[in-house]
Protein backbone atom coordinates (compact mmCIF):
# COMPACT_ATOMS: atom_id res chain seq x y z
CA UNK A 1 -7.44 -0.86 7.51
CA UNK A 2 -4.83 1.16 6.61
CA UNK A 3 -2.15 -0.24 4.89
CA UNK A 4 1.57 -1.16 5.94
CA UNK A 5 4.85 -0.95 3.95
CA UNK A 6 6.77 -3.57 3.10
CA UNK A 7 10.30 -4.78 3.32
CA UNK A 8 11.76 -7.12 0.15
CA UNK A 9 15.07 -8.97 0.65
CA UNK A 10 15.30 -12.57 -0.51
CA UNK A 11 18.48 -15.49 -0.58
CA UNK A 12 18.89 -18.33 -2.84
CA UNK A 13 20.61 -21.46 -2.07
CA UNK A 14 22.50 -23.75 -4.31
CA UNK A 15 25.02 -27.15 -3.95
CA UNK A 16 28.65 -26.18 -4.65
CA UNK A 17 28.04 -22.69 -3.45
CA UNK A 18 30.57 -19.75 -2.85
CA UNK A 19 29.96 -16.58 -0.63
CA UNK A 20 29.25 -13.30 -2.74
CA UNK A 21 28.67 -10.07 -0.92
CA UNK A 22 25.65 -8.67 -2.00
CA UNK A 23 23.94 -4.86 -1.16
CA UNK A 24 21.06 -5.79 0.74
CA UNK A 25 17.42 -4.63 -0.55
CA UNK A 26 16.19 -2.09 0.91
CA UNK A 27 13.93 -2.21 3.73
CA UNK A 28 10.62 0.14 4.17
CA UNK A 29 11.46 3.15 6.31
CA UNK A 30 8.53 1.55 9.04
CA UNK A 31 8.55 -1.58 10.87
CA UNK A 32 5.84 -3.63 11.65
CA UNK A 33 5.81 -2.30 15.08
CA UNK A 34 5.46 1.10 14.45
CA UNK A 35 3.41 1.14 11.70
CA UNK A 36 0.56 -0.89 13.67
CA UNK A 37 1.77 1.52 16.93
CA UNK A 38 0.12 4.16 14.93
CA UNK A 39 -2.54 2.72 13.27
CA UNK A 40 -6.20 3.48 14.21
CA UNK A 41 -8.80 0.99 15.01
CA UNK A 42 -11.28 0.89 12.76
CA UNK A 43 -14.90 1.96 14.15
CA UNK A 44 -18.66 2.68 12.74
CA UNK A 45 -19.06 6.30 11.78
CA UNK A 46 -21.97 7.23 14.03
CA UNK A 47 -21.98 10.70 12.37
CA UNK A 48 -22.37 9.38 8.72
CA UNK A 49 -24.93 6.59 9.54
CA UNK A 50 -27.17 9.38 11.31
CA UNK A 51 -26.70 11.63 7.91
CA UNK A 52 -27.99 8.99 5.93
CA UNK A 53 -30.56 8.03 8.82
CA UNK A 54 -31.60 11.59 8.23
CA UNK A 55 -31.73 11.42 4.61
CA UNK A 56 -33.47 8.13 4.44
CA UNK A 57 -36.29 9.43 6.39
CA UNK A 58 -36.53 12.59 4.28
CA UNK A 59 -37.60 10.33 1.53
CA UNK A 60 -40.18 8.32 3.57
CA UNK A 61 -42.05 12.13 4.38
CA UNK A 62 -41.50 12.67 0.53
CA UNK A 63 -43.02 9.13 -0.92
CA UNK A 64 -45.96 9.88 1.88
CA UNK A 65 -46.72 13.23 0.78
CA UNK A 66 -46.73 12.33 -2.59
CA UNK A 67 -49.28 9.49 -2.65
CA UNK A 68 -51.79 11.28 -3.85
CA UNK A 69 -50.13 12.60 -7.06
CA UNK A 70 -48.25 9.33 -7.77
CA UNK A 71 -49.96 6.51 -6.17
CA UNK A 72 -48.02 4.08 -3.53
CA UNK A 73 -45.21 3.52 -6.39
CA UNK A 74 -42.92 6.39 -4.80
CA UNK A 75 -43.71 4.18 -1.10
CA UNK A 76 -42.31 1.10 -2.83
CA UNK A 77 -39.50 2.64 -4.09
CA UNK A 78 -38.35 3.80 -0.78
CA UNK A 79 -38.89 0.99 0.88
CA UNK A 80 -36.51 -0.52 -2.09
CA UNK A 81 -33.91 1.73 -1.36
CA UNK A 82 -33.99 1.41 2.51
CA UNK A 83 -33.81 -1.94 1.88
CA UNK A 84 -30.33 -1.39 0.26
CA UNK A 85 -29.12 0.84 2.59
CA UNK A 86 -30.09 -1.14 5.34
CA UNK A 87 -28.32 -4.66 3.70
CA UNK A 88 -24.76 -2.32 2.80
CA UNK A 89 -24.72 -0.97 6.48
CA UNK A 90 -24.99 -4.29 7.83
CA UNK A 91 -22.40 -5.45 5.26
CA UNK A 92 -20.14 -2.09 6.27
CA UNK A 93 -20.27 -2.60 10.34
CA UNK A 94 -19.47 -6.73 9.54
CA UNK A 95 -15.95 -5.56 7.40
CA UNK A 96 -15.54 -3.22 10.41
CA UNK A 97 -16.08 -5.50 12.83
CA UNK A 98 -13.66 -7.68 11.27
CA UNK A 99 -10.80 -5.31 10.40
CA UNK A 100 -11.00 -4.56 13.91
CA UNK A 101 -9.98 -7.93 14.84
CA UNK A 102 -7.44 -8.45 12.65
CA UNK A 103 -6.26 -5.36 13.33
CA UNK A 104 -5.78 -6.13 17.20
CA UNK A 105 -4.00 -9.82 16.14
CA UNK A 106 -2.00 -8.39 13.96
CA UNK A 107 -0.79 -5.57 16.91
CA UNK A 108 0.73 -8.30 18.29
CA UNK A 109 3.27 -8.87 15.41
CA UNK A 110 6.13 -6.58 16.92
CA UNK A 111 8.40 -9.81 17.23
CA UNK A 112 9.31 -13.38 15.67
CA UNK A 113 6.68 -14.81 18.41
CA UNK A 114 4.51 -12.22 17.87
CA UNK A 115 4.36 -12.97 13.95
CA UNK A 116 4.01 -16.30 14.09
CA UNK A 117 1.16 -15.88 16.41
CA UNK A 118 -0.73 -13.77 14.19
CA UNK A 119 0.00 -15.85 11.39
CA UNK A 120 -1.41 -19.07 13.04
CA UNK A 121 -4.55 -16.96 13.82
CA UNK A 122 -4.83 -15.47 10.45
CA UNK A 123 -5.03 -18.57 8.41
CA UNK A 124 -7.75 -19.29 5.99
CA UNK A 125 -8.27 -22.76 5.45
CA UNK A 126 -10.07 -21.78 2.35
CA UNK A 127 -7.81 -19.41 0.70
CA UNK A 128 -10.57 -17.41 -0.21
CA UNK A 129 -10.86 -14.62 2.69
CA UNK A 130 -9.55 -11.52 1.48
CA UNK A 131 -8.99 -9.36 4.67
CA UNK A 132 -6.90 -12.20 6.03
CA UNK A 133 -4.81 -12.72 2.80
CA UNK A 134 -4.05 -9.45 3.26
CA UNK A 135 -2.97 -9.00 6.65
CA UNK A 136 -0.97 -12.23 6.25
CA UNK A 137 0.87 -10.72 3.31
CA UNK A 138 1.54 -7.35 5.62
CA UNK A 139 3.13 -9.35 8.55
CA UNK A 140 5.11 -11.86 5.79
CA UNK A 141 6.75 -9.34 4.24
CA UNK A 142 8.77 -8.16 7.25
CA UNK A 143 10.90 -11.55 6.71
CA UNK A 144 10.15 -13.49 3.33
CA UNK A 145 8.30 -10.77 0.92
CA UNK A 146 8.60 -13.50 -1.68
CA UNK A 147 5.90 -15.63 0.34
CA UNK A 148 3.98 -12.27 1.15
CA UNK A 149 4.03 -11.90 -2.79
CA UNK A 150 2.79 -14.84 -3.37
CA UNK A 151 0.24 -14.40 -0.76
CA UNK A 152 -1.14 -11.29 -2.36
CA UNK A 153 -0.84 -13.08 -5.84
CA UNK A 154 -3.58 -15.54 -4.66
CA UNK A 155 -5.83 -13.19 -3.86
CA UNK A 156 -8.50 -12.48 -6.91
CA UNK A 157 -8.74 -8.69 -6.64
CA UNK A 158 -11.92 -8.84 -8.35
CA UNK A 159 -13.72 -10.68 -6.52
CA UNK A 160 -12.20 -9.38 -3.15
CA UNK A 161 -14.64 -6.71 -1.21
CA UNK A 162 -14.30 -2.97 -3.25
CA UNK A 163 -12.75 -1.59 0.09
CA UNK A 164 -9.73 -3.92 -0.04
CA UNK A 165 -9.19 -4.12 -3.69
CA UNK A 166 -6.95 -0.70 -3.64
CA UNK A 167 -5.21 -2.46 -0.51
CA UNK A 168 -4.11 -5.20 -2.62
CA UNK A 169 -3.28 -3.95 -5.40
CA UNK A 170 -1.06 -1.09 -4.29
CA UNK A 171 0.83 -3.62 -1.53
CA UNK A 172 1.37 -6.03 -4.41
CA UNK A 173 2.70 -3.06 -6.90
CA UNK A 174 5.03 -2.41 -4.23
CA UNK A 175 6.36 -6.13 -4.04
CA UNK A 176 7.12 -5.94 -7.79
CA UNK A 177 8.83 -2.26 -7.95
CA UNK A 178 11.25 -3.72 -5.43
CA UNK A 179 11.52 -6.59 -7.63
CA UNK A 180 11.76 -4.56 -10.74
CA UNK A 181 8.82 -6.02 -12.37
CA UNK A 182 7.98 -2.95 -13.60
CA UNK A 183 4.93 -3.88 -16.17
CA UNK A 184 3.25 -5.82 -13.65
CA UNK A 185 3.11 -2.86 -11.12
CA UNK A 186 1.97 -0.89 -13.72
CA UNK A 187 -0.91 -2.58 -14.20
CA UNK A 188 -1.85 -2.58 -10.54
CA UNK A 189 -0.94 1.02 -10.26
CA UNK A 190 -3.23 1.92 -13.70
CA UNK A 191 -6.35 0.55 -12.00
CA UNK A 192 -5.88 2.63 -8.36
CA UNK A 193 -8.49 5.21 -7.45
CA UNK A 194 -6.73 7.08 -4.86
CA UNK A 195 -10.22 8.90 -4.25
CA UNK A 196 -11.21 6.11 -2.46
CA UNK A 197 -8.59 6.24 -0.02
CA UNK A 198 -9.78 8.26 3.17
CA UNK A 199 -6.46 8.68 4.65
CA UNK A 200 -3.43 10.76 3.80
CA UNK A 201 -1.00 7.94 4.58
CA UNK A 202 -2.84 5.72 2.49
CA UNK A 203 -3.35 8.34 -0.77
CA UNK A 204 0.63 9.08 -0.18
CA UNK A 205 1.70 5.62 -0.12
CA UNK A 206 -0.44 4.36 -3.13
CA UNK A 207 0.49 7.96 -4.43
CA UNK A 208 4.13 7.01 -4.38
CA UNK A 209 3.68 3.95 -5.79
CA UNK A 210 1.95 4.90 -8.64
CA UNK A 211 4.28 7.54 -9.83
CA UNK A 212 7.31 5.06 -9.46
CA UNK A 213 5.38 2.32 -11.87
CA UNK A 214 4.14 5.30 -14.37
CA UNK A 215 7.99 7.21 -14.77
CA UNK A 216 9.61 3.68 -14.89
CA UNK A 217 6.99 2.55 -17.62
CA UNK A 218 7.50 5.66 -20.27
CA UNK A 219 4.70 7.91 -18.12
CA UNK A 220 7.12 10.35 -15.85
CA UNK A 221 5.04 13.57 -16.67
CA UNK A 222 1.95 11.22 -15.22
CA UNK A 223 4.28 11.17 -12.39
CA UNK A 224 5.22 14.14 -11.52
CA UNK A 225 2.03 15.48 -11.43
CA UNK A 226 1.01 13.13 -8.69
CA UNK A 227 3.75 13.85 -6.77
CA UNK A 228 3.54 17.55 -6.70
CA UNK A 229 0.33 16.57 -5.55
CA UNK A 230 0.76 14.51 -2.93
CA UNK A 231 4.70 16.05 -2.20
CA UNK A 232 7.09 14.43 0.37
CA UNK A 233 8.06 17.51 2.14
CA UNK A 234 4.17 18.10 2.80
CA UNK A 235 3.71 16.99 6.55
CA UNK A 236 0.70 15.22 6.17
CA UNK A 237 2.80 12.58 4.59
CA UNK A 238 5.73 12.15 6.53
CA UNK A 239 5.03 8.31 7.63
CA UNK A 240 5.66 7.34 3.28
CA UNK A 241 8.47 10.22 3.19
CA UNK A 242 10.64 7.91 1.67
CA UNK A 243 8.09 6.04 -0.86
CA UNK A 244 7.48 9.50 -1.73
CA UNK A 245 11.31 10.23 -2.26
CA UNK A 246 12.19 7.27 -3.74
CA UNK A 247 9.60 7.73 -6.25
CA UNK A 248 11.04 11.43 -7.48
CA UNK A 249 14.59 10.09 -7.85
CA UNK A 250 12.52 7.86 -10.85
CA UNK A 251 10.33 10.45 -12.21
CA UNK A 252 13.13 12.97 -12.53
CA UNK A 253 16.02 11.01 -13.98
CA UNK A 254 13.42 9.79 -16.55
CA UNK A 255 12.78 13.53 -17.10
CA UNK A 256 16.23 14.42 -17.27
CA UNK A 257 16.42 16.44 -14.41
CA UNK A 258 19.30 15.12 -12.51
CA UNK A 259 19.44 17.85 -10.13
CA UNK A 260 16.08 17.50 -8.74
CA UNK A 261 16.85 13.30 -9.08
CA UNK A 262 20.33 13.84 -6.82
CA UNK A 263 18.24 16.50 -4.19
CA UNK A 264 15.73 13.69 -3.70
CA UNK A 265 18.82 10.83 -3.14
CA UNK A 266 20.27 13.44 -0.83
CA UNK A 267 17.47 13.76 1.06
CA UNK A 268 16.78 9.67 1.29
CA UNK A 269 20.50 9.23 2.57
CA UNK A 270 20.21 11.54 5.38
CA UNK A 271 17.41 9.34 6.41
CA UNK A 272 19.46 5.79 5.96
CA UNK A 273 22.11 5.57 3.39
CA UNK A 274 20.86 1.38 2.86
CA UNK A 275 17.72 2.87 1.38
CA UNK A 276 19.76 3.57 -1.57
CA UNK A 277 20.93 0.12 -1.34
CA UNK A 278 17.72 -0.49 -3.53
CA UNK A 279 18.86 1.94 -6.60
CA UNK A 280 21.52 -0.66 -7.64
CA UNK A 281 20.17 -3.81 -7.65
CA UNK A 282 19.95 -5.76 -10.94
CA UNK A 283 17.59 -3.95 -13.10
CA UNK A 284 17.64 -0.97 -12.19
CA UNK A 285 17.90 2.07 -14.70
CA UNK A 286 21.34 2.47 -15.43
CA UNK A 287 21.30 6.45 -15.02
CA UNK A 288 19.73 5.67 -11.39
CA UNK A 289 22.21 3.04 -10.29
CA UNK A 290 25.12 5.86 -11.18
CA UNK A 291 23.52 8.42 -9.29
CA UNK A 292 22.90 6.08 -6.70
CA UNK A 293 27.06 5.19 -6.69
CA UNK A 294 27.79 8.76 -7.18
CA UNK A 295 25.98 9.71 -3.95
CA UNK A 296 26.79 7.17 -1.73
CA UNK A 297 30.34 7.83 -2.40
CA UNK A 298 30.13 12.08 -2.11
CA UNK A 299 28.63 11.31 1.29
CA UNK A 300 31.18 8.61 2.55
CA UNK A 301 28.11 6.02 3.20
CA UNK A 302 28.19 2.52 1.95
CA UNK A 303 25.12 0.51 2.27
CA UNK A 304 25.16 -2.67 4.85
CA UNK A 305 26.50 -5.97 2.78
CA UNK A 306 24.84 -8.98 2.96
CA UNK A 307 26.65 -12.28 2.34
CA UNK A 308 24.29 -14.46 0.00
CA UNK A 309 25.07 -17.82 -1.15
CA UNK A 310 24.91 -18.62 -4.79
């Protein structure tokens, strides 16, 4: 399943409290909605299966022909082999099966009924299922990201099925950039393969967020080099535009280049001037907050205040 971005605001509550106003966190350019509008069901790969059909019997003609040379030892190897292929297709069409499934509940999330409806189906009793952890964790963090961190946090990536592992990991980076837990995100983000992605949203997204946790962490010419690679003004990326953004406006103030920092900021606040909100929360890089000020104010936008109780 593709993945889905992720909003992160939070409140706390005390006795004897007093109203502060409060920029809010920034939400992810995508809601639920439209992210799952646009996302494809998953199906079997008829094409690839017959490829490796095709190949499979190639080395049953082989191990034949060779019997007299080698004995039946090349036979029993292929039938080893087939065996394995056999036992990770059925494996691969049950994960697809089951993404599939999800995937329709979770197209129902487009509203606070909808949400809790796919939340009641998606619970796991055990605690244990991956794929539903995860989808869970994308519907939560439309309206408490904390619990959607958590969620994530339960999850033990190494034991979770290799085609969700990147999932989780990237989703969960995301969750602490927003929280400026920068070290822990960096430690997701070190241990992405985006080779393994096989869509451009995802390998953008997970692109972004890699570059954000390597130039906040002492890495920004690791950054950069991903994100000339995987650039937000390339179209195949439009739907993580602003991941993509948001992660320059890091890697070039930690390079220095202010210019190419402010051009990015420009660029986010013609899109939603609350996105910037983000840049000046507590913890922040000093350099980016300023910026962050500096633009808002050039361009007359002030992001939407949120009254928290403290």
């Amino acid at each position: 399943m593709r993945a889905s971005r992720a909003a992160l605001p939070g409140a706390l509550e005390r006795a004897n409290c007093r109203a502060v106003a409060k920029p809010e966190r920034s939400s992810m350019p995508t809601n639920l909605a439209e992210a799952l509008s646009k996302q494809e069901t998953p199906q079997v790969k008829w094409k690839v299966i017959l490829q490796i059909a095709a190949g499979v019997g190639v080395l049953w003609v082989t191990a034949f022909m060779g019997v007299p040379m080698v004995g039946y030892w090349g036979v029993g190897v292929v039938a080893v082999l087939t065996s394995v292929v056999i036992g990770f297709g059925i494996y691969v069409w049950r994960m697809t099966a089951r993404s599939r499934a999800i995937l329709d509940i979770m197209k129902g999330a487009t509203d606070e009924g909808g949400r809790q409806r796919a939340l009641d189906a998606l619970t796991d009793s055990t605690g244990k299922d991956a794929l539903k952890l995860l989808a869970r964790a994308q519907i939560l963090a439309q309206s408490d990201p904390n619990e959607a961190q958590r969620t994530l946090e339960s999850i033990d990536i190494e034991k979770a099925p290799a085609m969700l592992q990147d999932d989780v990991r990237g989703q969960l980076a995301l969750l602490y950039l927003r929280n400026n837990r920068i070290r822990e995100a960096r430690v997701l983000a070190d241990a992405i393969r985006l080779d393994r992605r096989p869509d451009p949203k995802g390998k953008g997204l997970y692109a972004a967020v890699m570059a954000e946790s390597f130039a906040r962490t002492g890495s920004p010419d690791e950054a950069r080099k991903l994100l000339e690679t995987y650039s937000a003004d390339d179209g195949a990326y439009d739907e993580v535009r602003v991941m993509l953004l948001r992660a320059q406006v890091f890697t070039f103030v930690a390079l220095k280049k202010l210019g190419l920092a402010r051009r990015a900021m420009d660029a986010l606040v013609e899109i939603d001037p609350n996105i910037l909100g983000g840049f000046l929360l507590k913890g922040s890089p000093p350099d980016v907050a300023k910026l962050a000020k500096q633009v808002l104010t050039e361009h007359g936008a002030v992001p939407k205040q949120k009254i928290k109780r403290i």
